[in-house]
Protein backbone atom coordinates (compact mmCIF):
# COMPACT_ATOMS: atom_id res chain seq x y z
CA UNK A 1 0.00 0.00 0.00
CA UNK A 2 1.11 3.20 -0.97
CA UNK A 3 1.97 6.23 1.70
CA UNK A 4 -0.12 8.85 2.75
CA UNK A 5 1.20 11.98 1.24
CA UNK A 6 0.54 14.21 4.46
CA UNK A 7 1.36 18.12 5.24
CA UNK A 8 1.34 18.75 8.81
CA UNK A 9 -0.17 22.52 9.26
CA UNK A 10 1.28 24.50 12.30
CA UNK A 11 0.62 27.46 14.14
CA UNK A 12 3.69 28.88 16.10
CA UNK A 13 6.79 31.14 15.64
CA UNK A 14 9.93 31.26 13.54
CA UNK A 15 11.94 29.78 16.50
CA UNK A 16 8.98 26.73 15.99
CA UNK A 17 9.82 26.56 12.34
CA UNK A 18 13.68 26.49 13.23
CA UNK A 19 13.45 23.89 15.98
CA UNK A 20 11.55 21.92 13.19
CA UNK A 21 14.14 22.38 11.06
CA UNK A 22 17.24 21.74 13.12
CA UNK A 23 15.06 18.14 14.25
CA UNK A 24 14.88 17.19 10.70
CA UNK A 25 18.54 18.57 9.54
CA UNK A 26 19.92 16.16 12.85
CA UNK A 27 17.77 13.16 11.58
CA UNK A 28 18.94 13.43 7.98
CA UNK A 29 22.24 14.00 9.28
CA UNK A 30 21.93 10.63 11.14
CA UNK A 31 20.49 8.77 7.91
CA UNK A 32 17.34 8.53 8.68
CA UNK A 33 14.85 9.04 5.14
CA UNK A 34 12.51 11.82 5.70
CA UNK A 35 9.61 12.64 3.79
CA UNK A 36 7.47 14.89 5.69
CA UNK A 37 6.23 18.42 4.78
CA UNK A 38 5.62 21.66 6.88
CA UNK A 39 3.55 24.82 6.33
CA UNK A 40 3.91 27.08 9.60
CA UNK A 41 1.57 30.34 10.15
CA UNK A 42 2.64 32.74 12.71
CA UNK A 43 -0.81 32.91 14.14
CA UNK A 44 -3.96 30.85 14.08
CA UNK A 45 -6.08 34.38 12.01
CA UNK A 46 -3.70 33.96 8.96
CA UNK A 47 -4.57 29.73 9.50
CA UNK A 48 -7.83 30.10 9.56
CA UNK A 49 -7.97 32.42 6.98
CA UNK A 50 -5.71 30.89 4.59
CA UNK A 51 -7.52 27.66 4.68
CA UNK A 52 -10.77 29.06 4.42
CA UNK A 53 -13.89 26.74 3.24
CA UNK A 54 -13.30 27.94 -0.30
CA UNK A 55 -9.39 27.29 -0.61
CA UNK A 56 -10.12 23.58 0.79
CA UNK A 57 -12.56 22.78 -1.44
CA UNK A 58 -9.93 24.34 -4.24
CA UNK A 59 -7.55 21.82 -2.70
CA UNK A 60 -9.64 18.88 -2.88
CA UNK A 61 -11.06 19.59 -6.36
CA UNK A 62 -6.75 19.76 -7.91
CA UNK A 63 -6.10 16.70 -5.14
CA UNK A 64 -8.76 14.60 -6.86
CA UNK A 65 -8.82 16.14 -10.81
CA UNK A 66 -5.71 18.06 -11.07
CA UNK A 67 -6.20 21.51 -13.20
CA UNK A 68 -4.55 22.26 -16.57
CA UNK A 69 -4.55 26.08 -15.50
CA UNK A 70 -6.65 28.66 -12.91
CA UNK A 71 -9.35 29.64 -16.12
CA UNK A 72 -9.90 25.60 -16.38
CA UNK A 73 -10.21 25.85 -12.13
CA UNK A 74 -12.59 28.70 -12.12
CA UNK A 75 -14.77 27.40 -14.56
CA UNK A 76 -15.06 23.76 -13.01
CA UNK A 77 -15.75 25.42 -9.56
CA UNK A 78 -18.32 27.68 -10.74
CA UNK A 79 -16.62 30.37 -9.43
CA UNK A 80 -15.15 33.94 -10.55
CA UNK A 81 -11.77 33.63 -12.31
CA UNK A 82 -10.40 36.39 -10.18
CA UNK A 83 -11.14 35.23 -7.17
CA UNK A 84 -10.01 31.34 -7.65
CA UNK A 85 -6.52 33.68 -9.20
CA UNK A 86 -6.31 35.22 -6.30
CA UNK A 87 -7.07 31.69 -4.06
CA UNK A 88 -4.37 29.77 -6.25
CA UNK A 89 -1.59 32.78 -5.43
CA UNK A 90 -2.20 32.42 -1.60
CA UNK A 91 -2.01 28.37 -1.53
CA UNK A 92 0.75 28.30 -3.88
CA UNK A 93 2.47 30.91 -1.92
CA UNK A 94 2.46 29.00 1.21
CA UNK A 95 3.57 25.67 -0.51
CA UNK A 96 -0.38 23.99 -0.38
CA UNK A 97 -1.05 24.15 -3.59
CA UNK A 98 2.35 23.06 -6.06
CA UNK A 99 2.55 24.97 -10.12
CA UNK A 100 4.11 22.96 -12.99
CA UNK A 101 4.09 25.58 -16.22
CA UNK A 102 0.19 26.13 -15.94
CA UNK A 103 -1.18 22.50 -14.34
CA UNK A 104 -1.60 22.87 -10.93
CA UNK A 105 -1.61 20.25 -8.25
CA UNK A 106 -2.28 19.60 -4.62
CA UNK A 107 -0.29 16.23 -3.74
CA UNK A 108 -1.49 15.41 -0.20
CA UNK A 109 -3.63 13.18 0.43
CA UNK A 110 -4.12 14.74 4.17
CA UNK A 111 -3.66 18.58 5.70
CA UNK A 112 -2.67 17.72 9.76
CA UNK A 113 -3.25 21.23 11.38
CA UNK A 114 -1.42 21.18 14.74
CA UNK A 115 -2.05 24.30 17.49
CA UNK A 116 -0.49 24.33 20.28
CA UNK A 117 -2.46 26.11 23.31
CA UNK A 118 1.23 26.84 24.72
CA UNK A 119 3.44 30.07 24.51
CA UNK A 120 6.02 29.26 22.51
């Protein structure tokens, strides 16, 4: 059986994303074979907004069909080519959504949101 492709979603601060980072640079450093993936927002507002009901279904629709390019998107979705433009930018910007040339796609099978109720 094949992997789950997962991205594991955090909240937390730059020293988070560094002590991430230094874990995994130590464990490939020992030989150990990662494959593991990281988006980190510096609060849970930008989160929240980011991965708003809209963007997920965005996700799921280029998880499941793929998308030759954003007009193809909008016009599957039903949805205003500017706005599904401007939803494409922000997931591709934070590494959720991946651009070949024009296709787009959205290789996780699973989004793991972690949010940690302590101060960093």
């Amino acid at each position: 059986m094949d992997a789950t492709h997962k991205v594991q979603v955090n909240v937390g601060s730059l020293a988070d994303m560094g002590k991430r980072f230094s874990l995994a640079w130590n464990r490939a450093a020992s030989g150990e074979r990662l494959d593991e993936t990281h988006v980190t927002f510096l609060n849970i507002q930008t989160m929240l907004e980011t991965l708003s009901p809209r963007r997920l279904e965005l996700l799921r629709h280029v998880r499941q069909h793929g998308a030759n390019n954003v007009r193809e998107l909008a016009q599957t979705l039903g949805r205003d080519y500017k706005n599904v433009h401007q939803d494409v930018a922000v997931l591709e910007a934070t590494g959720l959504l991946i651009r070949d040339g024009r296709k787009l796609a959205a290789p996780w099978d699973e989004l793991q949101a972690h949010v940690s109720l302590l101060p960093s």
